[in-house]
Protein backbone atom coordinates (compact mmCIF):
# COMPACT_ATOMS: atom_id res chain seq x y z
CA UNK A 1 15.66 -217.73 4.15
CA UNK A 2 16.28 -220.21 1.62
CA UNK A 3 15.75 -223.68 0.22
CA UNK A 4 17.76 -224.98 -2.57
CA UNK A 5 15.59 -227.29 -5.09
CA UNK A 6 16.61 -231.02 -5.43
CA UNK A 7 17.28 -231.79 -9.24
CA UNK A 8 13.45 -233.06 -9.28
CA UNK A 9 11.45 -230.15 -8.34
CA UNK A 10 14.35 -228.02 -10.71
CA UNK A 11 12.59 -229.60 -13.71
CA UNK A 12 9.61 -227.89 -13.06
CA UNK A 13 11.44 -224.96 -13.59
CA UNK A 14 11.60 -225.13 -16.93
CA UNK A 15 8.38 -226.72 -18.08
CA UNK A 16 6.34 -223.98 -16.39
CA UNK A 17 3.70 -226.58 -15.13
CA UNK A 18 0.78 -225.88 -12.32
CA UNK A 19 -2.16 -226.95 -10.51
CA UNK A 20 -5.43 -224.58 -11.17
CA UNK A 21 -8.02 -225.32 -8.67
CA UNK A 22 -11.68 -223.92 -8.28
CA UNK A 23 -14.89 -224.11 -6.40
CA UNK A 24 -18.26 -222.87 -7.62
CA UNK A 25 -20.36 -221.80 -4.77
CA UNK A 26 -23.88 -219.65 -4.58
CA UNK A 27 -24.56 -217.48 -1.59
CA UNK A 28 -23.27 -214.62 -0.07
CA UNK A 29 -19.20 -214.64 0.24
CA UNK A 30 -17.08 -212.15 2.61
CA UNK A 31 -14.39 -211.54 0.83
CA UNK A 32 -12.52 -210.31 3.67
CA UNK A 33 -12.97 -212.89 5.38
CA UNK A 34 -11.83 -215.56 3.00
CA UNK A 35 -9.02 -213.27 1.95
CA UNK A 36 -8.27 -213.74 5.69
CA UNK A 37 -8.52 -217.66 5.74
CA UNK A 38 -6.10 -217.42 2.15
CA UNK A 39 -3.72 -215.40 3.86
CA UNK A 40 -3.98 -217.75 7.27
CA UNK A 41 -2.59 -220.56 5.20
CA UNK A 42 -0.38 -219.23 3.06
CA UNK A 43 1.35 -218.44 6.09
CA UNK A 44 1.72 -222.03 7.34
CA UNK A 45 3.51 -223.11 4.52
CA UNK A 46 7.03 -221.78 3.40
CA UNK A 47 6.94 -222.90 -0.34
CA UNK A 48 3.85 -221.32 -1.09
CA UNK A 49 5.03 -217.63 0.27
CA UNK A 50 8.12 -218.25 -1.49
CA UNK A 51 9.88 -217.51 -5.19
CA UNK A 52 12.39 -219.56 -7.17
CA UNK A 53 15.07 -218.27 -7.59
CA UNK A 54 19.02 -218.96 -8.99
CA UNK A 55 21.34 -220.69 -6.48
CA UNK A 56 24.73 -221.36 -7.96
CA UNK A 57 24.31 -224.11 -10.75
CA UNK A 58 20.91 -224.77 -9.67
CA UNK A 59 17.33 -223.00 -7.62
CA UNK A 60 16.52 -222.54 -4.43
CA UNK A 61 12.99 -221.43 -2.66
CA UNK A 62 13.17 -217.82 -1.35
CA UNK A 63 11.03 -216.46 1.14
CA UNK A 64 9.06 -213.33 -0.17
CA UNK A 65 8.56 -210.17 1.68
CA UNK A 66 5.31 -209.39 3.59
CA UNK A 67 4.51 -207.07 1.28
CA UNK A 68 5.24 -209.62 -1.83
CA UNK A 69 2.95 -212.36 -0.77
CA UNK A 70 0.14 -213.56 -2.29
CA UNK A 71 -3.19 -212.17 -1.39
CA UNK A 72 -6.21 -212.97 -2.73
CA UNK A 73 -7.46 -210.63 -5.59
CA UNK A 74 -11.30 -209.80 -5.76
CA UNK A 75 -13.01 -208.92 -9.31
CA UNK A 76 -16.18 -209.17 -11.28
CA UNK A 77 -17.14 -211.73 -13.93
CA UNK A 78 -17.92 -215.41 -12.96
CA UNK A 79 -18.12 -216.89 -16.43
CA UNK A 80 -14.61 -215.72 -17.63
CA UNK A 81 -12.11 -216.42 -14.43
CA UNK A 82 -11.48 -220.20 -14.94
CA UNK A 83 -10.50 -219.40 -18.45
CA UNK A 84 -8.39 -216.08 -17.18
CA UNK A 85 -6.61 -218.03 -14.58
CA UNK A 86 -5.69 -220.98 -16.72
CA UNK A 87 -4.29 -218.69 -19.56
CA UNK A 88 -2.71 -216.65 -16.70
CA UNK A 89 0.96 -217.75 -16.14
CA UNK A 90 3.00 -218.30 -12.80
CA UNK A 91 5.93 -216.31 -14.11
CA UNK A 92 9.62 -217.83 -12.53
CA UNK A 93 10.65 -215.21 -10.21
CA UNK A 94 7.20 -214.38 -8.71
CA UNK A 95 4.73 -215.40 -6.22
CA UNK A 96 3.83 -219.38 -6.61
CA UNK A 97 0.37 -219.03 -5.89
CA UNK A 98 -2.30 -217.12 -7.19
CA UNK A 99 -5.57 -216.93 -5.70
CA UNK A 100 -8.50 -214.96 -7.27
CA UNK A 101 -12.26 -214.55 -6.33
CA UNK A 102 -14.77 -213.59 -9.32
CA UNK A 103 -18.69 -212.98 -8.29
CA UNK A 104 -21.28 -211.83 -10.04
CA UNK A 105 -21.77 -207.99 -10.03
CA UNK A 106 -24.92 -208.31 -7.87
CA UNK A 107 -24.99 -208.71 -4.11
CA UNK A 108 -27.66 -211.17 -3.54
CA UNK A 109 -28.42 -214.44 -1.09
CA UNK A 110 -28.46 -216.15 -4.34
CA UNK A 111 -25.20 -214.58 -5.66
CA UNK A 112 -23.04 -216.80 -7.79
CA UNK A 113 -18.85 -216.93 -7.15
CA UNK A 114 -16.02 -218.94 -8.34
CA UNK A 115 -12.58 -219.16 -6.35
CA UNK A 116 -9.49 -219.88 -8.72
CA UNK A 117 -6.36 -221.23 -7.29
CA UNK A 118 -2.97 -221.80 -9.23
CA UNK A 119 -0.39 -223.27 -7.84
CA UNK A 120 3.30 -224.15 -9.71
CA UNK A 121 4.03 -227.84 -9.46
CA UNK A 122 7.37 -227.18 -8.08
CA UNK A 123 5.35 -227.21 -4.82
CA UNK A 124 2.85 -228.73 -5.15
CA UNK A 125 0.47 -232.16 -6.77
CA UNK A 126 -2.91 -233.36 -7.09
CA UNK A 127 -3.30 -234.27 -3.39
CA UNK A 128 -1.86 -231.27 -1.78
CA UNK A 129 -3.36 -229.28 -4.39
CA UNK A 130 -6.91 -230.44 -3.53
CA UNK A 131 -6.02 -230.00 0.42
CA UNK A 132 -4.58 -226.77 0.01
CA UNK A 133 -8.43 -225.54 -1.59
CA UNK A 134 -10.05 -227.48 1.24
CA UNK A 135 -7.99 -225.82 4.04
CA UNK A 136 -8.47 -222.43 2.24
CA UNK A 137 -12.49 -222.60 2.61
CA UNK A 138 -11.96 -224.49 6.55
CA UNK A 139 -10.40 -221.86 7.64
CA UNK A 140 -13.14 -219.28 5.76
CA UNK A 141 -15.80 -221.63 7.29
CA UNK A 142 -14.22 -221.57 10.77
CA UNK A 143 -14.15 -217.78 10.40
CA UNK A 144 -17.35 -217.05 9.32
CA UNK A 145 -18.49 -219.01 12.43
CA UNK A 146 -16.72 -217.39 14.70
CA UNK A 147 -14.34 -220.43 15.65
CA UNK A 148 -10.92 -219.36 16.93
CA UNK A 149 -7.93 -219.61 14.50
CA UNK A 150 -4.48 -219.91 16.65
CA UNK A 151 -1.40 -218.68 15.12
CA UNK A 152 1.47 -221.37 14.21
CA UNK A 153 3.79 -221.28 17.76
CA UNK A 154 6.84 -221.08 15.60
CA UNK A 155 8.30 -219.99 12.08
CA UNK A 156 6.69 -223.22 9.66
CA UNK A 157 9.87 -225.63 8.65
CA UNK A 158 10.85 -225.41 4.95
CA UNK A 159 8.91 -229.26 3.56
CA UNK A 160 11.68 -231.68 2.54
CA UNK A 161 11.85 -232.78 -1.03
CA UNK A 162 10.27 -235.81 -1.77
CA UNK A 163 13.39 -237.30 -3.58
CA UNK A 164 15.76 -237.00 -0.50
CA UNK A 165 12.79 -239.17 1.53
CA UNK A 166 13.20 -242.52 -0.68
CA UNK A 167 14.45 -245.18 0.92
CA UNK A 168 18.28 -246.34 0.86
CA UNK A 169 19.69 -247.64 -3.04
CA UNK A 170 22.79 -248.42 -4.78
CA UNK A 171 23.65 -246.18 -6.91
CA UNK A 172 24.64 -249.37 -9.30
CA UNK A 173 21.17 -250.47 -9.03
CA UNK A 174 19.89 -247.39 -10.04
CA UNK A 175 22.22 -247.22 -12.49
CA UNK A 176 21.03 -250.87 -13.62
CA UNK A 177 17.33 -249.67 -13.72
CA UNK A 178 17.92 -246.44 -16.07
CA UNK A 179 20.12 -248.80 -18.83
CA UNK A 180 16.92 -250.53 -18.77
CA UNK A 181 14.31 -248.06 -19.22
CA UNK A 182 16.14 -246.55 -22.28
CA UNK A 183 16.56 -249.98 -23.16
CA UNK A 184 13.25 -250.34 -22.82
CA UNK A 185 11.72 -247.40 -24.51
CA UNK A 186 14.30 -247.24 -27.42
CA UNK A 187 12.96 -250.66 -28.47
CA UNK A 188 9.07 -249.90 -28.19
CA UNK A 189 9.28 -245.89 -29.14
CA UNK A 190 5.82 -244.37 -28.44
CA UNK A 191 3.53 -243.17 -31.34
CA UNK A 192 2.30 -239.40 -30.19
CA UNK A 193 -0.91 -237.83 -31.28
CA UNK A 194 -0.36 -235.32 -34.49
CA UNK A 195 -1.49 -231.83 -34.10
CA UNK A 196 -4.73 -230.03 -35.98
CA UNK A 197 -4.44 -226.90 -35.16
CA UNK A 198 -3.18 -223.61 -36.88
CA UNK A 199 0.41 -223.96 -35.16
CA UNK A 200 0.62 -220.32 -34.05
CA UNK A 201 -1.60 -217.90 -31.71
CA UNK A 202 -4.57 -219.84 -29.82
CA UNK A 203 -5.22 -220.06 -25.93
CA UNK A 204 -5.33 -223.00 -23.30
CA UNK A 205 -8.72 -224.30 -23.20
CA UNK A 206 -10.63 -226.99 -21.74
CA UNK A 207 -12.97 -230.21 -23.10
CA UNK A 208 -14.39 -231.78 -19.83
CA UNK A 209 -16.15 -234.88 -19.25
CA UNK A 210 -18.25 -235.05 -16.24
CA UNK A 211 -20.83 -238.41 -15.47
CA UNK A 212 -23.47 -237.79 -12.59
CA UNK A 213 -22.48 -240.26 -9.62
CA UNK A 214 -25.00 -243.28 -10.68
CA UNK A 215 -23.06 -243.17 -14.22
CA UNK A 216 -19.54 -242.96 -12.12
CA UNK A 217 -20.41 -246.02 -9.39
CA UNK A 218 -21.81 -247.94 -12.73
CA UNK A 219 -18.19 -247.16 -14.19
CA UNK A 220 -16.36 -248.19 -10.85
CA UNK A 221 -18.53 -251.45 -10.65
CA UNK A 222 -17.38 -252.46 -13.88
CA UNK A 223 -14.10 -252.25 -12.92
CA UNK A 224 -14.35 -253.92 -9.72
CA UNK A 225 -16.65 -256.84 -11.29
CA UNK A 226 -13.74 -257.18 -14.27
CA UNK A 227 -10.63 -257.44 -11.38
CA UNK A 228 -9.11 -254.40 -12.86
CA UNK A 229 -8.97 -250.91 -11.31
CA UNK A 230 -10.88 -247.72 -12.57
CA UNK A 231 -7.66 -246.23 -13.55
CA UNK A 232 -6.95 -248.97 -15.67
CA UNK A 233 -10.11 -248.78 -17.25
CA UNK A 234 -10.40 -244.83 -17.93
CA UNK A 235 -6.33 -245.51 -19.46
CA UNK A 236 -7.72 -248.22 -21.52
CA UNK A 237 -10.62 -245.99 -23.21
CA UNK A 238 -8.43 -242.99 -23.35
CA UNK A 239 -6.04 -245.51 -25.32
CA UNK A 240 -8.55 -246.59 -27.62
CA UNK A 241 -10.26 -243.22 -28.40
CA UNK A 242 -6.54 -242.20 -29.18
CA UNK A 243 -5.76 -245.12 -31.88
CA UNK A 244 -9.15 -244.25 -33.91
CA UNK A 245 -6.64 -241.35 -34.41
CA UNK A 246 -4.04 -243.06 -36.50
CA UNK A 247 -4.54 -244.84 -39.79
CA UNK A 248 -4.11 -248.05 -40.81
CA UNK A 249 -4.76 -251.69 -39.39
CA UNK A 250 -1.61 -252.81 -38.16
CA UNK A 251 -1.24 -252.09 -34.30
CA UNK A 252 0.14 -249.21 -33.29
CA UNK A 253 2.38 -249.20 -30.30
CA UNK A 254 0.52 -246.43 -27.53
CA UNK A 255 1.78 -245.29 -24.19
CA UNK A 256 0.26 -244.43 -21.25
CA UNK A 257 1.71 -242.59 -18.55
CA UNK A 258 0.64 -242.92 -14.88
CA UNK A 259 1.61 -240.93 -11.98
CA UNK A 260 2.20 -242.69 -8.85
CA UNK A 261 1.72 -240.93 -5.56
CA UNK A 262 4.56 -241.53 -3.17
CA UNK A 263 2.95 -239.57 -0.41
CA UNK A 264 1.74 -243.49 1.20
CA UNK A 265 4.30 -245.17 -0.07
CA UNK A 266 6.45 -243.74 2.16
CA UNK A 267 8.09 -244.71 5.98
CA UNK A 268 6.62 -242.61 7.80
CA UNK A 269 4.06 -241.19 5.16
CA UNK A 270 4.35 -237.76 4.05
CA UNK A 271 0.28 -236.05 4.36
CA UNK A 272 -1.39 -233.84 1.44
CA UNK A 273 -1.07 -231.37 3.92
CA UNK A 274 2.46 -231.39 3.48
CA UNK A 275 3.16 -228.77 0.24
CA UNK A 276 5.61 -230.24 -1.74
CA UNK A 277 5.37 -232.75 -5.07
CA UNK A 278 5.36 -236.52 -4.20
CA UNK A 279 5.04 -238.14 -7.67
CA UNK A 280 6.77 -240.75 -9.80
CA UNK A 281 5.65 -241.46 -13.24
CA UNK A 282 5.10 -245.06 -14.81
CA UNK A 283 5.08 -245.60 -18.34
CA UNK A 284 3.17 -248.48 -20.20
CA UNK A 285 4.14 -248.88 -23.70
CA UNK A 286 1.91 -251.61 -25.41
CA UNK A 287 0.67 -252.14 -29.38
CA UNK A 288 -2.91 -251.24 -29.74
CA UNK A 289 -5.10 -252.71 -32.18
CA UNK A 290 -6.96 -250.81 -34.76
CA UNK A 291 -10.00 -252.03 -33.16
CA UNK A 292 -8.58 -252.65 -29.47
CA UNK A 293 -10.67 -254.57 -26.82
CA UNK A 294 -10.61 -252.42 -24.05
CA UNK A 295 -11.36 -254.71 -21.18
CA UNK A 296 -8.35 -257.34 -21.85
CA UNK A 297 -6.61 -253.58 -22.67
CA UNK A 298 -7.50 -252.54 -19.34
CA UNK A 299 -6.35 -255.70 -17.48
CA UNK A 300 -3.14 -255.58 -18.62
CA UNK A 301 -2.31 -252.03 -17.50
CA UNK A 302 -3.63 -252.33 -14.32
CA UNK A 303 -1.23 -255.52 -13.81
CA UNK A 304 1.28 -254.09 -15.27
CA UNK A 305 1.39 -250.94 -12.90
CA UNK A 306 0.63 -253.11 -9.98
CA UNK A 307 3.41 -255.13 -10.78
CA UNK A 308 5.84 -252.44 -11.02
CA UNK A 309 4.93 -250.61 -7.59
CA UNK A 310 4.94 -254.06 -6.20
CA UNK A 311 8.22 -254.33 -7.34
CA UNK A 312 9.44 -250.63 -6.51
CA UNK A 313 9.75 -249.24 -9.57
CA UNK A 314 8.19 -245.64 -8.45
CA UNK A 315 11.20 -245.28 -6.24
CA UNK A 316 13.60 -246.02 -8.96
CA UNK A 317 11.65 -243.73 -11.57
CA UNK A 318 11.16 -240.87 -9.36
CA UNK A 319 15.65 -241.52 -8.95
CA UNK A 320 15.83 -241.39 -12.68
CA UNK A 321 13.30 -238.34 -13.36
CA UNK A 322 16.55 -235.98 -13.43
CA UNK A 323 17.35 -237.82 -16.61
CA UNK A 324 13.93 -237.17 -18.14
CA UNK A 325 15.49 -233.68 -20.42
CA UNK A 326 18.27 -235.67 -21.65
CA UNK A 327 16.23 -238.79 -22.58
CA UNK A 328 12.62 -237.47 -23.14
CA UNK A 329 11.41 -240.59 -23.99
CA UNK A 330 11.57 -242.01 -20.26
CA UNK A 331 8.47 -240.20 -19.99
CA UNK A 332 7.04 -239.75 -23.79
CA UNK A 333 3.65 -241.34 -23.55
CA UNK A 334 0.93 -241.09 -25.96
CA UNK A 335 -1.76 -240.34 -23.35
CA UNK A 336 -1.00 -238.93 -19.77
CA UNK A 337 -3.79 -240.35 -17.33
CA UNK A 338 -3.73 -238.63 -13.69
CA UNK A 339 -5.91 -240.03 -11.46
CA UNK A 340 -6.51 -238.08 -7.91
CA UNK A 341 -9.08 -241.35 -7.32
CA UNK A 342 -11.94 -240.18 -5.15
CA UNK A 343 -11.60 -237.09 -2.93
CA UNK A 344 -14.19 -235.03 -0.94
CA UNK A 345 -14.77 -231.70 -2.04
CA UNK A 346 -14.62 -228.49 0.16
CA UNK A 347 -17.01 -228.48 3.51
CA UNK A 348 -18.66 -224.58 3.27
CA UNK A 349 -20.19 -222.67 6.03
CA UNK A 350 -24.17 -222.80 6.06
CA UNK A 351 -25.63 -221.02 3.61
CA UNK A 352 -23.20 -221.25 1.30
CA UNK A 353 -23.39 -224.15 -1.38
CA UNK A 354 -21.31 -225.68 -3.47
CA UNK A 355 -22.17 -225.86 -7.16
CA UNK A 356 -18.98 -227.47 -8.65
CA UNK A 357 -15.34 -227.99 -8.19
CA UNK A 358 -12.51 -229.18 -10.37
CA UNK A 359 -8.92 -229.61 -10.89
CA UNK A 360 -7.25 -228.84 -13.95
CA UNK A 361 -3.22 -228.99 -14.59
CA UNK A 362 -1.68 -226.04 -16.95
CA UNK A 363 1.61 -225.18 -18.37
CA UNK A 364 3.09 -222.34 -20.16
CA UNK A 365 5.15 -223.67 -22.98
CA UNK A 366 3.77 -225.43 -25.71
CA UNK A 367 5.18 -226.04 -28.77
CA UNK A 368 3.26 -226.62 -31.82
CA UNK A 369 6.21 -226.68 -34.27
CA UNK A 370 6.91 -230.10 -32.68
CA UNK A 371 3.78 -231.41 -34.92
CA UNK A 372 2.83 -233.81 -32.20
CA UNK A 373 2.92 -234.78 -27.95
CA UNK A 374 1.16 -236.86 -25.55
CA UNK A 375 -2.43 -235.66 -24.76
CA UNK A 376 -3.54 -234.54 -21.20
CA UNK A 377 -6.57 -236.03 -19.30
CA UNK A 378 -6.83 -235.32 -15.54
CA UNK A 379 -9.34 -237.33 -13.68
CA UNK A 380 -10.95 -236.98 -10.68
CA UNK A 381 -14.01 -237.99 -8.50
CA UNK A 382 -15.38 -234.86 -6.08
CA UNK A 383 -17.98 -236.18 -4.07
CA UNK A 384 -18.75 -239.29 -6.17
CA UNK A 385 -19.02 -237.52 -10.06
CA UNK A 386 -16.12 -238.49 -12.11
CA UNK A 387 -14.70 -235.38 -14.29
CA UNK A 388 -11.96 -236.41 -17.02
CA UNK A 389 -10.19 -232.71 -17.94
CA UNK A 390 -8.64 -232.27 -21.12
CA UNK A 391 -6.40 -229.19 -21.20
CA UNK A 392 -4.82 -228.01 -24.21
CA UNK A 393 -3.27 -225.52 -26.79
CA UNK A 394 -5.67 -224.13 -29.86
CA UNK A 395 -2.88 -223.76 -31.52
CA UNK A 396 -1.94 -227.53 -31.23
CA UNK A 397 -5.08 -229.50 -31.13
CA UNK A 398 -7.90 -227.57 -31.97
CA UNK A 399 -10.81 -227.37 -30.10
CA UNK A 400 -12.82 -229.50 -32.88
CA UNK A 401 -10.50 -232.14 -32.50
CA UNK A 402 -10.97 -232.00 -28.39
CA UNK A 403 -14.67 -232.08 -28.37
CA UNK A 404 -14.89 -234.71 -30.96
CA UNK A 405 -11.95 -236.56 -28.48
CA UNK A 406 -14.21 -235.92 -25.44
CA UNK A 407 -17.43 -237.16 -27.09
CA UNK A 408 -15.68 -240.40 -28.00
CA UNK A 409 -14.36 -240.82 -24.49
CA UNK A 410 -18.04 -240.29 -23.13
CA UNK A 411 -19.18 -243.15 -25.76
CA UNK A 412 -16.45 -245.49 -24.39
CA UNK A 413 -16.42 -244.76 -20.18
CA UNK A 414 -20.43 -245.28 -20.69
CA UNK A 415 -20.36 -248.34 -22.86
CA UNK A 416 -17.60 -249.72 -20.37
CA UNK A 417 -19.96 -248.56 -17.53
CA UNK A 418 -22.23 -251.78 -18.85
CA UNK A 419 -21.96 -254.67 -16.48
CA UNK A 420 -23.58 -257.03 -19.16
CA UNK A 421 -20.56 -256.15 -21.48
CA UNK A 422 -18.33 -257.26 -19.57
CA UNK A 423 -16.51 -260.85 -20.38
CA UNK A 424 -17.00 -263.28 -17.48
């Protein structure tokens, strides 16, 4: 049984890109009985018991055999899985999920666990990433209390790609709206952020910025008291922590790339449930000063994104995206801001609490002979604590240059977070 990829989701193919999800929890964990729930809802969803595979020119999805699905692999050492996982790659060909539970070597009530999920973006985003976690530990929580779990009455449909749900266009107008992008981008080319590192060996690693939930609604009030969104503003102070990187004190012209979910956007709307990718891409190309002023910053990318979805512009980028590896620069942004907004975090049986939980994307190709790229930061709010991750290679930035990054960010989101610094 097969699926053949539409030219979106094939792009994932090559850049090797996935979701790695994981909860914290302290308590005492069956692990048979969460393999269980894992296994429960794999089986509800086609593309994650699936491989990629060729198809003629292109990929399709390929159903894997019962004994070549994922199951949920059980091991010792807390402290090190995140880090194993995320340097762990999704290999084309194989399973494309991988779900792993580490606890610590002693069996107490006070026992410590992490559960690590990766997921390739060819099936998956932020949103069905984070509701994929959440059903896992549902179903473990239903188990563990003895709730019945019924069987799906039939085979689960293959999910649709996202790019064959857009509404109706002209293929001139779409046409129209990619001569104007690279019109666009060729005249204001993005500046990208120059390596530090060695250029050869190194790891994936994460810097991680997390504020406590008065520090986050400070952040979000600032935004809502300055008419601009909390996207905008966390873009904005990524932007400006990124030109303290270049010299000199002409402005220097910065990007910012935005996904935009399509998943409510939409007729009928397609639910996180649903395991598929459902993201455009925006890019904001503006000239940053050497000493910017983030607020005004911030106002104009939050109009300028409103604008464009307001106008339709996701539909027509998410058209285009098939272009994207003949004309990188459609999507060649200094920063890269994701922004999941605020999402609830797993619901665990009693007993069993939750200690943290993040989301952090991953790829397997980087190139550090390229000297420079765009720089990562995934945000997020779990139960009302904001968490900015910033993935990346050793052997392109290294991790000096990442925790120096992060610490500046910190200094900015909190001096932002300031209500009496705001202009009127």
């Amino acid at each position: 049984m097969r699926r053949a990829l539409c030219p979106v989701e094939t792009l994932y193919v090559g850049q090797r890109s996935r979701a790695v999800l994981s909860c914290s929890v302290r308590g005492r964990v069956y692990a048979a009985l969460l393999a269980r729930a894992f296994d429960e809802v794999i089986a509800e969803h086609p593309t994650l018991r699936a491989r990629i595979v060729p198809d003629g020119s292109g990929h399709a999805f390929e159903l894997l055999g019962p004994q070549e699905r994922p199951r949920l692999i059980v091991r010792t050492g807390v402290d090190t899985a995140h880090d194993d996982e995320l340097n762990d790659p999704l290999p084309v060909g194989g399973p494309l999920v991988r779900a792993t539970l580490a606890s610590d070597p002693v069996d107490s009530a006070q026992q410590s666990h992490i559960l690590v999920i990766s997921v390739d973006h060819a099936v998956i985003d932020g949103h069905s990433a984070i509701a994929l976690q959440n059903a896992v530990w549902d179903r473990y929580r239903a188990l563990v209390d003895g709730e019945p779990t019924a069987a799906p009455a039939r085979e689960p449909r293959w999910p649709a790609p996202i790019s064959s749900l857009l509404p109706p266009a002209d293929e001139a107008t779409t046409a129209e709206y990619l001569r104007s992008r690279l019109a666009e981008v060729r005249r204001n080319p993005v500046e990208l952020l120059p390596y530090d590192g060695p250029g050869s060996g190194g790891r994936i690693e994460i810097r991680r910025l997390l504020l406590d939930a008065e520090r986050t609604t400070a952040l979000r009030d600032s935004a809502r008291a300055a008419g601009i969104s909390a996207h905008g503003l966390i873009s904005a102070a990524l932007l400006s922590v990124a030109r303290a990187r270049f010299g000199g004190d002409a402005p220097r012209v910065l990007g910012c790339l935005s996904p935009v979910d399509l998943r409510s956007r939409l007729v009928p709307s397609v639910p996180p449930t649903e395991m598929v990718a459902a993201v455009a891409t925006h890019l904001h190309a503006l000239p940053v000063a050497a000493d910017p002023e983030p607020v005004a910053m911030a106002r104009e990318l939050t109009a300028h994104l409103r604008a464009a979805i307001a106008r339709g512009e996701h539909f027509h980028d998410m058209r285009i995206t098939p272009e994207v590896p003949r004309n990188p620069a459609l999507q060649m942004a200094t920063v890269i801001a994701t922004n999941m907004g605020a999402v609830p975090g797993p619901r665990l049986p009693t007993g069993l609490e939750l200690t943290d939980v993040r989301l952090v994307p991953g790829r397997e190709h980087y190139f550090p002979q390229a000297g420079r790229s765009p720089l990562m930061a995934c945000v997020v709010t779990f139960d009302g604590r904001l968490a900015v991750e910033l993935p990346h290679h050793t052997a392109c930035f290294s991790a000096e240059f990442m925790r120096a990054f992060r610490d500046d960010l910190r200094s900015a989101l909190l001096s932002l977070s300031a209500p009496h610094e705001l202009p009127a």
